[in-house]
N, C-alpha and C. Protein backbone atom coordinates (compact mmCIF):
# COMPACT_ATOMS: atom_id res chain seq x y z
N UNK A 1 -50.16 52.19 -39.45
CA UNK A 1 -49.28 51.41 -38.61
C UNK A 1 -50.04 50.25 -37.95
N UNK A 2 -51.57 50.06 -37.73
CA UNK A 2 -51.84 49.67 -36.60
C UNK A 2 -52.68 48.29 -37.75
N UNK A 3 -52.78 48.82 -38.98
CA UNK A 3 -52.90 47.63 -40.13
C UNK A 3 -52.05 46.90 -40.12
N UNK A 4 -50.34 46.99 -40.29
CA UNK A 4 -49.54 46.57 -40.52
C UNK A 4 -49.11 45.39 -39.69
N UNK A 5 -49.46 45.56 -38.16
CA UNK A 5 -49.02 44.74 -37.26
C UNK A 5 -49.88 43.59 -37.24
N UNK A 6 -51.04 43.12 -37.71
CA UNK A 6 -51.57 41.80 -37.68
C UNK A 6 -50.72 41.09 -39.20
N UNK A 7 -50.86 41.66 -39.88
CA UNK A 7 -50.58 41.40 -41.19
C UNK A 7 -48.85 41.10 -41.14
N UNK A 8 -47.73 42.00 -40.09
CA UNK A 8 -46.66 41.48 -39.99
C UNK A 8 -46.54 40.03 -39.30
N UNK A 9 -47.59 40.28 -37.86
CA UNK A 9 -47.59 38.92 -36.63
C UNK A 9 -47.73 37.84 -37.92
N UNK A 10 -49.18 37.48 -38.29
CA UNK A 10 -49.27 36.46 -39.59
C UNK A 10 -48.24 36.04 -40.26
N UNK A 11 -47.28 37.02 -40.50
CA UNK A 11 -46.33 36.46 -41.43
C UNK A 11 -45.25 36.18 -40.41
N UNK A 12 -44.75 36.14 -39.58
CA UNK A 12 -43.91 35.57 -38.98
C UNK A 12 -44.80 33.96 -38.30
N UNK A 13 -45.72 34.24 -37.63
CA UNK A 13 -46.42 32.88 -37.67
C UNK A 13 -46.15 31.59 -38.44
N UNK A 14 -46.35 32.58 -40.22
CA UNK A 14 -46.41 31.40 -40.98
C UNK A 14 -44.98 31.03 -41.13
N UNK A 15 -43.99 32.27 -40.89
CA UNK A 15 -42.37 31.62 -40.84
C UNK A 15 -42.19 30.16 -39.59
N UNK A 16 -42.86 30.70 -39.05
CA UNK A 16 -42.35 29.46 -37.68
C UNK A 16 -42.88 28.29 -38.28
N UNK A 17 -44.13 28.61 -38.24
CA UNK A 17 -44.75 26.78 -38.48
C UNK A 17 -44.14 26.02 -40.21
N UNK A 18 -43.93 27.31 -41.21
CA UNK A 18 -42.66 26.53 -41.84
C UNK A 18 -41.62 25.72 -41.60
N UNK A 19 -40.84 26.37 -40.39
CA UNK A 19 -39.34 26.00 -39.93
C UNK A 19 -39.60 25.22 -38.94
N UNK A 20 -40.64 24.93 -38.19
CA UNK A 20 -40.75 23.98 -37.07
C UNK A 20 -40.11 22.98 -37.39
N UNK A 21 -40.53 21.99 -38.19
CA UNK A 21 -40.17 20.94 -38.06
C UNK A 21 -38.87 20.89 -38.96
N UNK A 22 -38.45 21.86 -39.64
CA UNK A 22 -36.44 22.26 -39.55
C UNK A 22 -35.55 22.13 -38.25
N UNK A 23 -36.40 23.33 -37.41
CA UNK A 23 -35.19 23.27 -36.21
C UNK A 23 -35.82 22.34 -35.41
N UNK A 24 -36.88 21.52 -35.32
CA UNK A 24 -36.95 20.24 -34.34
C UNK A 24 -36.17 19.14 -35.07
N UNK A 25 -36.08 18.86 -36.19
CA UNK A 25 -35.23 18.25 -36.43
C UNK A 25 -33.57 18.02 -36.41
N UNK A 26 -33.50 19.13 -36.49
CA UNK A 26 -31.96 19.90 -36.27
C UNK A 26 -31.58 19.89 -34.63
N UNK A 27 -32.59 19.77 -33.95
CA UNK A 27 -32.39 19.66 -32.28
C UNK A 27 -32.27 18.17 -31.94
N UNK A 28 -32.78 17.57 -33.10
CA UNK A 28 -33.09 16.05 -33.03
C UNK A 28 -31.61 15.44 -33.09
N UNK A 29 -30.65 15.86 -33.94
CA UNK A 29 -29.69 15.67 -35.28
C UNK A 29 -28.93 15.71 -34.13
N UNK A 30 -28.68 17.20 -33.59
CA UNK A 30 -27.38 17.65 -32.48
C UNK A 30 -27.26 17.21 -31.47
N UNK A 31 -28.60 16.45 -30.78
CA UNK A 31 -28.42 15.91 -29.59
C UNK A 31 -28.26 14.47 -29.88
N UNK A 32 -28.40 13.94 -30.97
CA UNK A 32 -27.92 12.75 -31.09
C UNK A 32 -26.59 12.25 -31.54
N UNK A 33 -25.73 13.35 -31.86
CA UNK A 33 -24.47 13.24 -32.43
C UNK A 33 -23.70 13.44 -31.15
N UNK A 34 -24.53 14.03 -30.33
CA UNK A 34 -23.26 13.95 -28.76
C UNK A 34 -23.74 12.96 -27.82
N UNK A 35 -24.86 12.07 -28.05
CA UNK A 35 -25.05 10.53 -27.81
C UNK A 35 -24.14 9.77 -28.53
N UNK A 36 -23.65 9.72 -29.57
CA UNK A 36 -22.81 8.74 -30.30
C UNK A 36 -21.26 8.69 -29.85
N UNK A 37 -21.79 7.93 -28.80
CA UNK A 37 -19.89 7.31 -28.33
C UNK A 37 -20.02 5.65 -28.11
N UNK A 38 -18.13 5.49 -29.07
CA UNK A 38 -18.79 3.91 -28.97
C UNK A 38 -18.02 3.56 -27.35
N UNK A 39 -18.73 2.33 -26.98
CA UNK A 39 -18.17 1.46 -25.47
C UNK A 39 -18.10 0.29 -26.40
N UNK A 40 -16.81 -0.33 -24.99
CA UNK A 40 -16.37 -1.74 -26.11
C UNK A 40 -16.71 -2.53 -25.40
N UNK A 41 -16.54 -4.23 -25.30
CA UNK A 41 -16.68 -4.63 -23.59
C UNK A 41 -17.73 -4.97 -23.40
N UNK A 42 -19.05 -4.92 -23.95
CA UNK A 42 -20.53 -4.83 -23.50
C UNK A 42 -20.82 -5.79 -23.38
N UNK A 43 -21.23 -6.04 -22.51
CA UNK A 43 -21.90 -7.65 -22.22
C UNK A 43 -23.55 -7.88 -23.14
N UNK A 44 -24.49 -8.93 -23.24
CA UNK A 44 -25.59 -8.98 -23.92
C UNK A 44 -26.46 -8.03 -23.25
N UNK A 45 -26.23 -8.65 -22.20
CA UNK A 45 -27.45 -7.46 -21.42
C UNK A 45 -27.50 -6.35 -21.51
N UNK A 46 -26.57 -6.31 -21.45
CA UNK A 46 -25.97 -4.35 -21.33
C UNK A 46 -26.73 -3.78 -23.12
N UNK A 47 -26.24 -4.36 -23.90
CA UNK A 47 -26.73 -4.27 -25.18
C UNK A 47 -28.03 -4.26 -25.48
N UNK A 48 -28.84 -5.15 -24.67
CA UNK A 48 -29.73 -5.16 -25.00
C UNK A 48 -30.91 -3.45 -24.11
N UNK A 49 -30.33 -3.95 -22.97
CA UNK A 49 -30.44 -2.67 -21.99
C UNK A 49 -30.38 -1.29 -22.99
N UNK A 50 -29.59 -1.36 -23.45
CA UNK A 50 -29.33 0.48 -24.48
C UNK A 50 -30.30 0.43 -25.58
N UNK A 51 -30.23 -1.03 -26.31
CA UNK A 51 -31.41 -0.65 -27.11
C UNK A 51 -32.71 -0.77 -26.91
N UNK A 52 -33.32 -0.74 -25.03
CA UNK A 52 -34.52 -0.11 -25.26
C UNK A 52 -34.60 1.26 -24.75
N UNK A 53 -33.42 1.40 -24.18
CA UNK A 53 -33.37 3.20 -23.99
C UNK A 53 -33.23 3.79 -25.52
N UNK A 54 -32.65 3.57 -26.41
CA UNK A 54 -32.77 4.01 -27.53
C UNK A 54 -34.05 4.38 -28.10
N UNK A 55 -34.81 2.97 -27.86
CA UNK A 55 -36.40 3.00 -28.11
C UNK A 55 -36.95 3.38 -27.62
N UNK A 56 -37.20 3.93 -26.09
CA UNK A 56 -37.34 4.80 -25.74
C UNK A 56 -37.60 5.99 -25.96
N UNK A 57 -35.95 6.09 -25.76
CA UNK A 57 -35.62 7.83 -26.30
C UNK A 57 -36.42 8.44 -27.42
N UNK A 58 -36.11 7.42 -28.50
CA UNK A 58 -36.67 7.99 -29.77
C UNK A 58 -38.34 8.00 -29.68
N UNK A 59 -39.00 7.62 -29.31
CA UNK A 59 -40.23 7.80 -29.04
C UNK A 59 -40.64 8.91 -28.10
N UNK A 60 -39.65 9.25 -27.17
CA UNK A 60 -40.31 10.30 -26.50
C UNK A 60 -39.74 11.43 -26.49
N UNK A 61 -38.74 11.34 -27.69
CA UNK A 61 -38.97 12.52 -29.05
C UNK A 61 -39.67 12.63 -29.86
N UNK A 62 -40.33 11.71 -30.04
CA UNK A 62 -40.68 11.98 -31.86
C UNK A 62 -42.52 12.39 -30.71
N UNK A 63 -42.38 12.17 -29.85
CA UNK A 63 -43.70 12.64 -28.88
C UNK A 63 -43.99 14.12 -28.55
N UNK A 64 -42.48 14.40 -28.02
CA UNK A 64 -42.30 15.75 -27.99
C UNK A 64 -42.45 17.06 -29.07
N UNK A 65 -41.63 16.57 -30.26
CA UNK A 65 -41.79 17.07 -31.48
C UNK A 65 -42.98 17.15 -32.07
N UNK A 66 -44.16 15.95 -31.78
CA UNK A 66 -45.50 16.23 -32.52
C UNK A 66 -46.13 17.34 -31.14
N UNK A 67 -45.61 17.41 -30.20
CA UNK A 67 -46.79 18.31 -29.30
C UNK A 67 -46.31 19.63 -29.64
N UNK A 68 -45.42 19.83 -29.67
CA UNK A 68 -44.67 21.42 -30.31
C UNK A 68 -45.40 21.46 -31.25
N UNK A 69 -45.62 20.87 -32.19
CA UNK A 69 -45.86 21.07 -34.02
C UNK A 69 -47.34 20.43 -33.76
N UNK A 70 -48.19 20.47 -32.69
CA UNK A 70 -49.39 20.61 -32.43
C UNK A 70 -50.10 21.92 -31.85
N UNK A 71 -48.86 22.45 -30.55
CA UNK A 71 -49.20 23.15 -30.22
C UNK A 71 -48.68 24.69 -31.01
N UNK A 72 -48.30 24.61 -32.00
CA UNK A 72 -47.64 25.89 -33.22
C UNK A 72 -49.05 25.64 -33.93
N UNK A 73 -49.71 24.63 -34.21
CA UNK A 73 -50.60 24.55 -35.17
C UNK A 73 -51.95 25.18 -34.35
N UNK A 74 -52.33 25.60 -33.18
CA UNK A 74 -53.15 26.05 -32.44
C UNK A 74 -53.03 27.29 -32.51
């Protein structure tokens, strides 16, 4: 029994750091589909205003996602 349990932990390990970057992506996917509402009306500024929160945003995801899938790789 007491063989079995490093040799099971390992293999679930290697399940995660498989699927990491599945369900970070998939967390990526779902929270951006309930961001997607259109506004009409927008002035330039305003437009321009969202697309650096966009740029933003997406950077400090794709930040988040490498420290997870840094810190799985530890």
């Amino acid at each position: 029994m007491n063989d079995d349990l490093p040799d099971t932990v390992k293999k679930c390990i290697d399940l995660l750091e498989e699927n990491l970057a599945i369900l970070s992506n998939l967390e990526y996917d779902l929270n951006d589909e309930q961001e997607d509402k259109l506004q009409s009306d927008l002035k330039l500024h305003q437009l321009y205003d969202m697309a650096e929160d966009v740029s933003e945003s997406s950077k400090l995801k794709r930040a988040e996602s490498n420290f997870v899938r840094r810190m799985a790789e530890d």
